[in-house]
Structure formats: C-alpha cells, structure tokens
PDB file of N, CA and C in Angstrom:
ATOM      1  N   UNK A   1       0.852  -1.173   0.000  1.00  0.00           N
ATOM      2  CA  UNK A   1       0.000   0.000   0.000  1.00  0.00           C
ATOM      3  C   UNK A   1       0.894   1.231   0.000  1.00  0.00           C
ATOM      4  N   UNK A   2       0.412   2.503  -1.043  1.00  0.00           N
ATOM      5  CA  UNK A   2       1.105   3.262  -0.689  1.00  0.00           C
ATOM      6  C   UNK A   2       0.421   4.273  -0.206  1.00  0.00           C
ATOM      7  N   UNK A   3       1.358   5.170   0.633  1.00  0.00           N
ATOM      8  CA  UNK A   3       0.942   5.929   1.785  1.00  0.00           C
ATOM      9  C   UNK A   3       1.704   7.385   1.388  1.00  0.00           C
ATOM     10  N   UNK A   4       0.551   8.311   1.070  1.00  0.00           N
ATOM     11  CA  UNK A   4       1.066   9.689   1.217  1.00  0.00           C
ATOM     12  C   UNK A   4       0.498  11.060   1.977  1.00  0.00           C
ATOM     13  N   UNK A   5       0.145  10.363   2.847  1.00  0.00           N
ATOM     14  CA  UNK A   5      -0.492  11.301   3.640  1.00  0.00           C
ATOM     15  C   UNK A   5      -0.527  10.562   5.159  1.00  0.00           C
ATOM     16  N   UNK A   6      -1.113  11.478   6.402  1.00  0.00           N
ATOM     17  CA  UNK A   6      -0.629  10.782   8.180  1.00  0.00           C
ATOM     18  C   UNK A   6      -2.120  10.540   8.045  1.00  0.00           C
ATOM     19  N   UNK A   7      -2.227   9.950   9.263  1.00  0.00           N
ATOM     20  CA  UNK A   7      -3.638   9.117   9.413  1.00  0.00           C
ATOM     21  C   UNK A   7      -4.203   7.860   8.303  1.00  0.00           C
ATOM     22  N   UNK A   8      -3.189   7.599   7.865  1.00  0.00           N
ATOM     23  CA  UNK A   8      -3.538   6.230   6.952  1.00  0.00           C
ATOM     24  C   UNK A   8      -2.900   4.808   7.244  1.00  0.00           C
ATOM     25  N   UNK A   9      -3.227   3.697   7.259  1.00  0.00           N
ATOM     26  CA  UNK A   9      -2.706   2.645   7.779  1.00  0.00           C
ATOM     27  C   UNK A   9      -3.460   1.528   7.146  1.00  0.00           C
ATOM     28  N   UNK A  10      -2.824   0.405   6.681  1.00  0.00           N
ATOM     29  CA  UNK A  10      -2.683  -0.797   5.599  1.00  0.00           C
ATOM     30  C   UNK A  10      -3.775  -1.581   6.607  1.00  0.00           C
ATOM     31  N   UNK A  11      -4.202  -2.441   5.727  1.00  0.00           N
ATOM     32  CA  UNK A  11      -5.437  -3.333   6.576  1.00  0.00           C
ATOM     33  C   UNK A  11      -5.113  -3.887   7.259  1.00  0.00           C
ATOM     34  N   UNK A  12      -5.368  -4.139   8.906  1.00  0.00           N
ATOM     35  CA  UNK A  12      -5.205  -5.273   9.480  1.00  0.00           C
ATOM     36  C   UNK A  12      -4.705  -6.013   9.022  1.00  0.00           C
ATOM     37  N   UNK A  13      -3.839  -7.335  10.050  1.00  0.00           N
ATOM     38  CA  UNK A  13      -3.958  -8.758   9.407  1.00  0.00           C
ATOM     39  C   UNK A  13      -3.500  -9.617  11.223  1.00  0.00           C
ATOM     40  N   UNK A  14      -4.223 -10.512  11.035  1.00  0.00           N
ATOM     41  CA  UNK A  14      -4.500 -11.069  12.118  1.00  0.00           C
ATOM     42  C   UNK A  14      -3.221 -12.252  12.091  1.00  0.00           C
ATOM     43  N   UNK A  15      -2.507 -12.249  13.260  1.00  0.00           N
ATOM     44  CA  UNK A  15      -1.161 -12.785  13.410  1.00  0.00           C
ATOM     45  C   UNK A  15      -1.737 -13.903  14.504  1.00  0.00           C
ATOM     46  N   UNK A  16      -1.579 -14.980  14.380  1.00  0.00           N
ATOM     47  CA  UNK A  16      -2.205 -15.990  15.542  1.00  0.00           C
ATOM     48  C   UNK A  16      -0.624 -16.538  16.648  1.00  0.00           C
ATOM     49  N   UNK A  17      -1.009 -16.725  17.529  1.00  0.00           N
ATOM     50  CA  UNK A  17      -0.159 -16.823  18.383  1.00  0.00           C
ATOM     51  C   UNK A  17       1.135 -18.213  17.996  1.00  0.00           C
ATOM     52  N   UNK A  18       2.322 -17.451  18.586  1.00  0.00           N
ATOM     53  CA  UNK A  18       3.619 -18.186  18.031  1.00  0.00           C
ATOM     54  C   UNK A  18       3.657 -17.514  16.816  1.00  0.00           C
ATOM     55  N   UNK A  19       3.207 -17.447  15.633  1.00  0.00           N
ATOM     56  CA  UNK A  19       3.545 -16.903  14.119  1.00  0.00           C
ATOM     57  C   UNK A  19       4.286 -16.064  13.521  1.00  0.00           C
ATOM     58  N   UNK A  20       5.053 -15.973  13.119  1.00  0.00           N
ATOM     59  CA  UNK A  20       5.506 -14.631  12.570  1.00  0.00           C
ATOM     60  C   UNK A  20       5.070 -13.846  11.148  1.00  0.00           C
ATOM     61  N   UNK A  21       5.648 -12.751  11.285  1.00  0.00           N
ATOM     62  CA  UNK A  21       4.939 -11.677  10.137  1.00  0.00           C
ATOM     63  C   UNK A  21       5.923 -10.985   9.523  1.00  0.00           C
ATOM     64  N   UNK A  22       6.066 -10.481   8.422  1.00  0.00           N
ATOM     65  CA  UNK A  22       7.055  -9.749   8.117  1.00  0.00           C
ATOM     66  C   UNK A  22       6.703  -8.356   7.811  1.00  0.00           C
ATOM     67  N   UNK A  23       7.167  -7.213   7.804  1.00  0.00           N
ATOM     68  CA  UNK A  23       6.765  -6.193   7.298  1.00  0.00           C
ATOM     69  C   UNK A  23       8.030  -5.412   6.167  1.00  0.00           C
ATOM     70  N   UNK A  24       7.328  -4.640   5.516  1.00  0.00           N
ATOM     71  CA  UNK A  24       8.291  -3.925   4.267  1.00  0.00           C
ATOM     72  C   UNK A  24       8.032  -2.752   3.786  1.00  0.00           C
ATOM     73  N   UNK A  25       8.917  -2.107   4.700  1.00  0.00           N
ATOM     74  CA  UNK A  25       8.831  -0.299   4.338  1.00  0.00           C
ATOM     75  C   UNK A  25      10.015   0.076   3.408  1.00  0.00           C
ATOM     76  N   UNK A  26       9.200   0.628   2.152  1.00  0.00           N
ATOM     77  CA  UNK A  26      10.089   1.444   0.964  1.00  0.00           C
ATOM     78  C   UNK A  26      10.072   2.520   0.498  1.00  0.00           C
ATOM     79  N   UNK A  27      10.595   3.157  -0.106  1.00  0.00           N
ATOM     80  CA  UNK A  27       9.793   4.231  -0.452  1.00  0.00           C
ATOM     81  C   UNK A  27      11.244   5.373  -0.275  1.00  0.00           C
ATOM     82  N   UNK A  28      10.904   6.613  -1.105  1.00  0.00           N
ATOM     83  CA  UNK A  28      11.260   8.272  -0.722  1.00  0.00           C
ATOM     84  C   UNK A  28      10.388   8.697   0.287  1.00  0.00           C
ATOM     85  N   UNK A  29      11.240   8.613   1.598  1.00  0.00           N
ATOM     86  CA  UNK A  29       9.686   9.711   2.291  1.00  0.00           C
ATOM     87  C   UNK A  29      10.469  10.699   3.371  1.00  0.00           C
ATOM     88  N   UNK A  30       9.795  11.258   3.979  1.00  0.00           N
ATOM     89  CA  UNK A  30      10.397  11.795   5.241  1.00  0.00           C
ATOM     90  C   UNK A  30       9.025  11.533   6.233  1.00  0.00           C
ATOM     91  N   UNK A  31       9.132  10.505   7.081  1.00  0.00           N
ATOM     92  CA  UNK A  31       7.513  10.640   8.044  1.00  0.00           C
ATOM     93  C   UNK A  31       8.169   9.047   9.223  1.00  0.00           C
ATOM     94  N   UNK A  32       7.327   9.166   9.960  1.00  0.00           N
ATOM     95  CA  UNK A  32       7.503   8.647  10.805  1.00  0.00           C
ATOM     96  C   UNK A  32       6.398   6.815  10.309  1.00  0.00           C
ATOM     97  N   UNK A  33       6.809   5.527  10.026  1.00  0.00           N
ATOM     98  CA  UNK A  33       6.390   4.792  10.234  1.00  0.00           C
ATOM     99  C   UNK A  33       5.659   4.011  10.916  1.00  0.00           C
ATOM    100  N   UNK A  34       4.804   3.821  11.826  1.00  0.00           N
ATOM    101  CA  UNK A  34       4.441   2.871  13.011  1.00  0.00           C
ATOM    102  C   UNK A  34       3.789   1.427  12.601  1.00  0.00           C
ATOM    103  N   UNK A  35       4.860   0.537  13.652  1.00  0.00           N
ATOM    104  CA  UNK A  35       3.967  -0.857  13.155  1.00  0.00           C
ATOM    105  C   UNK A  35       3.052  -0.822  14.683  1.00  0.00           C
ATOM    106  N   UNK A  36       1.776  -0.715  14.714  1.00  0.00           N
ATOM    107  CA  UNK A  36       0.759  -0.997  15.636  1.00  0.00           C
ATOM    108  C   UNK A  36       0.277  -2.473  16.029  1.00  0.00           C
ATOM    109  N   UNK A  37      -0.122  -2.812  17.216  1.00  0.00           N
ATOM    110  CA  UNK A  37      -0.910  -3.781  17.364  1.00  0.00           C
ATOM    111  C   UNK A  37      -2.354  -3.459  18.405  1.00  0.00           C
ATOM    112  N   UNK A  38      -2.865  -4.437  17.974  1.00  0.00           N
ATOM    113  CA  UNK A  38      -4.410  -4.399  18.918  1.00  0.00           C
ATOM    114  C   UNK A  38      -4.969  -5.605  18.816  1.00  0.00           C
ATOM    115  N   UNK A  39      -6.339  -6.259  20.057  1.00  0.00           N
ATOM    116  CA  UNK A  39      -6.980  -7.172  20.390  1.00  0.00           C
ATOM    117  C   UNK A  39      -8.292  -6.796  19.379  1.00  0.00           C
ATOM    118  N   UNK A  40      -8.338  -5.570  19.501  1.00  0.00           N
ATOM    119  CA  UNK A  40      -9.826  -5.532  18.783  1.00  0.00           C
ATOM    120  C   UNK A  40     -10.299  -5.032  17.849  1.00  0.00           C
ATOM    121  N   UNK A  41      -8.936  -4.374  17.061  1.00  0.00           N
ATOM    122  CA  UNK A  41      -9.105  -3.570  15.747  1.00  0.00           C
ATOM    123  C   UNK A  41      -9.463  -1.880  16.203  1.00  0.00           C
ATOM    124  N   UNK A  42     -10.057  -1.469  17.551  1.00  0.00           N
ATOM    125  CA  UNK A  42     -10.257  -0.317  18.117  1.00  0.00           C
ATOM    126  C   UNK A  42      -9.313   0.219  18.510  1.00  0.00           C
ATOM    127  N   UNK A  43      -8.740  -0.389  19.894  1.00  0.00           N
ATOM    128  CA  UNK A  43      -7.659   0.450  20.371  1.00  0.00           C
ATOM    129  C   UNK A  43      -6.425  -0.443  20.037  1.00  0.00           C
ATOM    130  N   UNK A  44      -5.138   0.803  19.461  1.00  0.00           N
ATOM    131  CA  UNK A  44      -3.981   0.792  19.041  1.00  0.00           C
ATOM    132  C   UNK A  44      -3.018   0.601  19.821  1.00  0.00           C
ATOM    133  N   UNK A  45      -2.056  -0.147  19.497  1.00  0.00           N
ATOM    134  CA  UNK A  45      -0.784   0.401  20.396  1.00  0.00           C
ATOM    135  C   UNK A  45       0.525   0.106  20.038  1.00  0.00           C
ATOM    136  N   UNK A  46       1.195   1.297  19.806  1.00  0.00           N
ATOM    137  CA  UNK A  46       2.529   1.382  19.070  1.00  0.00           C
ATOM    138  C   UNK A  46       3.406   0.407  19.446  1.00  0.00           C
ATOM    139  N   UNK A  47       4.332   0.000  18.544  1.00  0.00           N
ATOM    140  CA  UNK A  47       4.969  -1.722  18.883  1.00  0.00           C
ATOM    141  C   UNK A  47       6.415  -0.406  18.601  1.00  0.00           C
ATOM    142  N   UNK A  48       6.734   0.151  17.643  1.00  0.00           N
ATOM    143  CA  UNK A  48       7.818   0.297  16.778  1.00  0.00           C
ATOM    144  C   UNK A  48       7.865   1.790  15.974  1.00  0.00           C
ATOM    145  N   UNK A  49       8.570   2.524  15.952  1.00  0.00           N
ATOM    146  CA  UNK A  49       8.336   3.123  14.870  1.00  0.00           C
ATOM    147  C   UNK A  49      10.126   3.235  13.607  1.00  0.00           C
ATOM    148  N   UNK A  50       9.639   3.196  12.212  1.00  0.00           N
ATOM    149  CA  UNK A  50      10.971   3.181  11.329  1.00  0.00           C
ATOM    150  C   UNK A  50      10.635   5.059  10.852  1.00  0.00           C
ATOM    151  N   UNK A  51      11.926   5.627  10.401  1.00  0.00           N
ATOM    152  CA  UNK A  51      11.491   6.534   9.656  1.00  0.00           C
ATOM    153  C   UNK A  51      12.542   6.440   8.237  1.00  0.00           C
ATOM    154  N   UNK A  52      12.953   4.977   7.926  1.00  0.00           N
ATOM    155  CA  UNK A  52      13.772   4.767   7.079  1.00  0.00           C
ATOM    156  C   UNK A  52      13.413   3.376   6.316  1.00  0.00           C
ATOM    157  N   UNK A  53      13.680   3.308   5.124  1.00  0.00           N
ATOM    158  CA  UNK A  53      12.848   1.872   3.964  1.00  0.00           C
ATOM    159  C   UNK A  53      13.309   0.973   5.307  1.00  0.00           C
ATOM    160  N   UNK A  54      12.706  -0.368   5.720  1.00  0.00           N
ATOM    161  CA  UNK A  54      13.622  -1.436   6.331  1.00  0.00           C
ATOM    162  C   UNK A  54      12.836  -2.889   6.124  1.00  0.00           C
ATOM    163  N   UNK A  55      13.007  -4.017   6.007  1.00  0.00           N
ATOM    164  CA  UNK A  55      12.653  -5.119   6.079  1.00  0.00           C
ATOM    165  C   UNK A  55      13.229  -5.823   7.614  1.00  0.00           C
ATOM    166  N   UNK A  56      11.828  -6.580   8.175  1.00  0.00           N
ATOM    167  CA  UNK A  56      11.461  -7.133   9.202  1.00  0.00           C
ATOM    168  C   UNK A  56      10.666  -8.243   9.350  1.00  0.00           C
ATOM    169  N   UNK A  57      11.179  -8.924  10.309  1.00  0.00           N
ATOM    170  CA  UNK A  57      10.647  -9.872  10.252  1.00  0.00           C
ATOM    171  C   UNK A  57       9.910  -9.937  12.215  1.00  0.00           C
ATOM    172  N   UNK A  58       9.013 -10.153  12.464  1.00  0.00           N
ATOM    173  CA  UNK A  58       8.281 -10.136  13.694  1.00  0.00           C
ATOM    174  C   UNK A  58       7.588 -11.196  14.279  1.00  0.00           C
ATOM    175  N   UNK A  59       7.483 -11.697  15.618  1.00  0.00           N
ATOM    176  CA  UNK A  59       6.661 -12.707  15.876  1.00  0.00           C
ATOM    177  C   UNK A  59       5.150 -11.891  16.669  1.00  0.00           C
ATOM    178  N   UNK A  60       4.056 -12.785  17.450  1.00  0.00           N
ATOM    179  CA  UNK A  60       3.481 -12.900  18.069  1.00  0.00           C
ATOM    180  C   UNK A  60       3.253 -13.367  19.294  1.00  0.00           C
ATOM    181  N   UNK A  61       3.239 -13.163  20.278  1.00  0.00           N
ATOM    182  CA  UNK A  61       3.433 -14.227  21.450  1.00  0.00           C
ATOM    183  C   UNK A  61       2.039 -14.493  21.794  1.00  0.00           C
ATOM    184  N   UNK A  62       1.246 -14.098  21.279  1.00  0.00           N
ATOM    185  CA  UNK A  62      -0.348 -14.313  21.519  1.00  0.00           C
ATOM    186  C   UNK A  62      -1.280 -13.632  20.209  1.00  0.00           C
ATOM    187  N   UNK A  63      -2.900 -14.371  19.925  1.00  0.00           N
ATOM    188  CA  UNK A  63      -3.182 -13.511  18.873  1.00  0.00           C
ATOM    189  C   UNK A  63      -2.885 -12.000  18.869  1.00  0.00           C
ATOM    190  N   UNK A  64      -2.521 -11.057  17.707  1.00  0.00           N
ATOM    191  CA  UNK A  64      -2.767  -9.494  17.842  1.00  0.00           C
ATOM    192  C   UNK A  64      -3.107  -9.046  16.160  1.00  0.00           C
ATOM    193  N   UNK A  65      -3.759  -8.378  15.680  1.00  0.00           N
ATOM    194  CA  UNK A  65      -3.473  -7.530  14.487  1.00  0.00           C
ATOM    195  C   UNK A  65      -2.921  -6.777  14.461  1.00  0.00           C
ATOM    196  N   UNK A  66      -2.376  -6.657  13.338  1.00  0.00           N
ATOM    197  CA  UNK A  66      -1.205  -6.057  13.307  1.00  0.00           C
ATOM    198  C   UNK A  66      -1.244  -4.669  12.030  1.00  0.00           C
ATOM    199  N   UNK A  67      -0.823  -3.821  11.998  1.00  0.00           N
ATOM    200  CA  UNK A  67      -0.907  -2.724  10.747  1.00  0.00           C
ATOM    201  C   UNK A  67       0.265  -1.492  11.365  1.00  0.00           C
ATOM    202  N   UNK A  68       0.436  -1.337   9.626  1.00  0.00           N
ATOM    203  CA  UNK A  68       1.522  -0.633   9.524  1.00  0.00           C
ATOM    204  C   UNK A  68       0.997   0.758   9.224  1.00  0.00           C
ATOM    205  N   UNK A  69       1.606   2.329   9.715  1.00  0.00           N
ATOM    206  CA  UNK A  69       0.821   3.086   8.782  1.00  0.00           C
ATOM    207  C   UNK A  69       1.260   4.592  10.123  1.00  0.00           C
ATOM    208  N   UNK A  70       0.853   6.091   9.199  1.00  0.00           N
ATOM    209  CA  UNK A  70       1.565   6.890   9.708  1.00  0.00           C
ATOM    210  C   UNK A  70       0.430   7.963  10.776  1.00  0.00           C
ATOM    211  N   UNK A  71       0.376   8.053  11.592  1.00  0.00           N
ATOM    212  CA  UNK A  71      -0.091   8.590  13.001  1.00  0.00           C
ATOM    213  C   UNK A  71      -0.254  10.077  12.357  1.00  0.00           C
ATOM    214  N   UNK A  72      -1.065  10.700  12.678  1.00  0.00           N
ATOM    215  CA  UNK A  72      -1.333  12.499  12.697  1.00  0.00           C
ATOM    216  C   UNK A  72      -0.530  13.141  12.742  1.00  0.00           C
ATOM    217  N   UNK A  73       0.158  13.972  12.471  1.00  0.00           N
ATOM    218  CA  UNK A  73       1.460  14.573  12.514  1.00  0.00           C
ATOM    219  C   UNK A  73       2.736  14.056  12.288  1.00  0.00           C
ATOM    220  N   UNK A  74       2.980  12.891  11.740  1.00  0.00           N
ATOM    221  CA  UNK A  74       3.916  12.188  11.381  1.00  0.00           C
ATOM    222  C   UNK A  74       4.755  12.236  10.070  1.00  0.00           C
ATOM    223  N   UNK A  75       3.992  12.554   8.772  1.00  0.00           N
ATOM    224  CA  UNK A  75       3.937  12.748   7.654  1.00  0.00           C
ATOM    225  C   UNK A  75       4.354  14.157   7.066  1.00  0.00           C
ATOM    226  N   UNK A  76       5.234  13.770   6.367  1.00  0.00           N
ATOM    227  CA  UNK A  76       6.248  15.316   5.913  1.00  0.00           C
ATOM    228  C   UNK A  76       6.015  15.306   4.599  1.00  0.00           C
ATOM    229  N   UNK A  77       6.993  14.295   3.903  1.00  0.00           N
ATOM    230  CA  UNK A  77       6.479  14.321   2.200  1.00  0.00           C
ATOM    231  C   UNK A  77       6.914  12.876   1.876  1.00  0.00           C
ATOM    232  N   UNK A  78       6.923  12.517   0.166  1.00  0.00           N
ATOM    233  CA  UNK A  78       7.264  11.476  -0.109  1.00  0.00           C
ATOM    234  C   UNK A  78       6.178  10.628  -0.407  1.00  0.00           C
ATOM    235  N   UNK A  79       6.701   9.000  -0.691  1.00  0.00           N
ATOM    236  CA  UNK A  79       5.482   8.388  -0.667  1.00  0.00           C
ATOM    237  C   UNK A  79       6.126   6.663  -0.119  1.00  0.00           C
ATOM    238  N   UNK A  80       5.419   6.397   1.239  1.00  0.00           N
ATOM    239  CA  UNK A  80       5.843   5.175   1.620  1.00  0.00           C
ATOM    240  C   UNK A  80       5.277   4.378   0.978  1.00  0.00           C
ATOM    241  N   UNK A  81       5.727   2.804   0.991  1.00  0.00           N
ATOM    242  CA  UNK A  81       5.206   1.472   0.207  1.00  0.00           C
ATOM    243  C   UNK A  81       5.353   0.596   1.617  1.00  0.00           C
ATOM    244  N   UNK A  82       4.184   0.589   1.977  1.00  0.00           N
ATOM    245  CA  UNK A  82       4.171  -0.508   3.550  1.00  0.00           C
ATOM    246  C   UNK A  82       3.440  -1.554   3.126  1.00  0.00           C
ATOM    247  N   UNK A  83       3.677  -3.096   3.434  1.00  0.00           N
ATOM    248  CA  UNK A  83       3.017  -3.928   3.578  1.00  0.00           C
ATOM    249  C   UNK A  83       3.957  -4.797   4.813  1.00  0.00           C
ATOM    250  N   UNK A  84       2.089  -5.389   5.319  1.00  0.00           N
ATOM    251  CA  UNK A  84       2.777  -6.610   6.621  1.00  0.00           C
ATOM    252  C   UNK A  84       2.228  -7.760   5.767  1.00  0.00           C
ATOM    253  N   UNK A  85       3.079  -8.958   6.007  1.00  0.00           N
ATOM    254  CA  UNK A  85       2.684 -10.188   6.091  1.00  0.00           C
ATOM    255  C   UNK A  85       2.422 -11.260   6.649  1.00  0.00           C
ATOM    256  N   UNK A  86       1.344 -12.054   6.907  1.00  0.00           N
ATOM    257  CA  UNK A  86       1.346 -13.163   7.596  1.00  0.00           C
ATOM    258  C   UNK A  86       1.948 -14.289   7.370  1.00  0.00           C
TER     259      UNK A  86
END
C-alpha cells in the first residue's frame, strides 16, 4: 500500500499466536512509520516506529493484528510502500 499522507494505515492482518509476520517499508519519504498492534481492531498500540525503507521480520506471542501506517502529525512528504505479512 502506498501511503502519502498521516492518518492512513494498511489493513489489518491477524497474526495468531507463536507466528511470525514480516513487514516492508520502501519508499522516498520523510515521516515517521508505526507498526501498531491491537486485540480488537479499536484500540492501538505502538509496537515500533521506522522513519527509514527497512525489512522485518516479527513474531506474536499471543493472537494481535497487526498494521503498519503513519499517526497524525507524522507525515512530511514522499510516498511510503508498507506492507505486513502473515
């Protein structure tokens, strides 16, 4: 997904416990990255943040969803390419 603007973030994806995920930030940008997790798709909570392209690889220690994507005021210019994987 690409991302050029703050307040936007890639769909969910539901990580089941033990599993890992990978994520893949590319791009020209200047902005702040966040990989988030949550129980209920409502409330968020910052795991990480990149403000540079990086490949990752992540586990779960219990179910969480997971999404990548840039917070309100985060976003300067450019255009990120985020995807997570299950």
């Amino acid at each position: 997904m690409n991302i050029t603007a703050q307040n936007t973030f890639t769909t969910p994806v539901l990580v089941q416990a033990g599993n890992s995920f990978d994520i893949s930030i590319s791009g020209t940008f200047v902005a702040s990255v966040v990989l988030q997790r949550s129980k209920d798709q409502v409330t968020w909570m910052d795991v990480e943040t990149n403000t540079a392209p990086v490949e990752k690889t992540g586990s779960a220690g219990s179910a969480w969803y997971f999404r990548l994507g840039i917070k309100t005021g985060g976003y300067t210019s450019g255009t990120v390419a985020a995807d997570i994987f299950d």
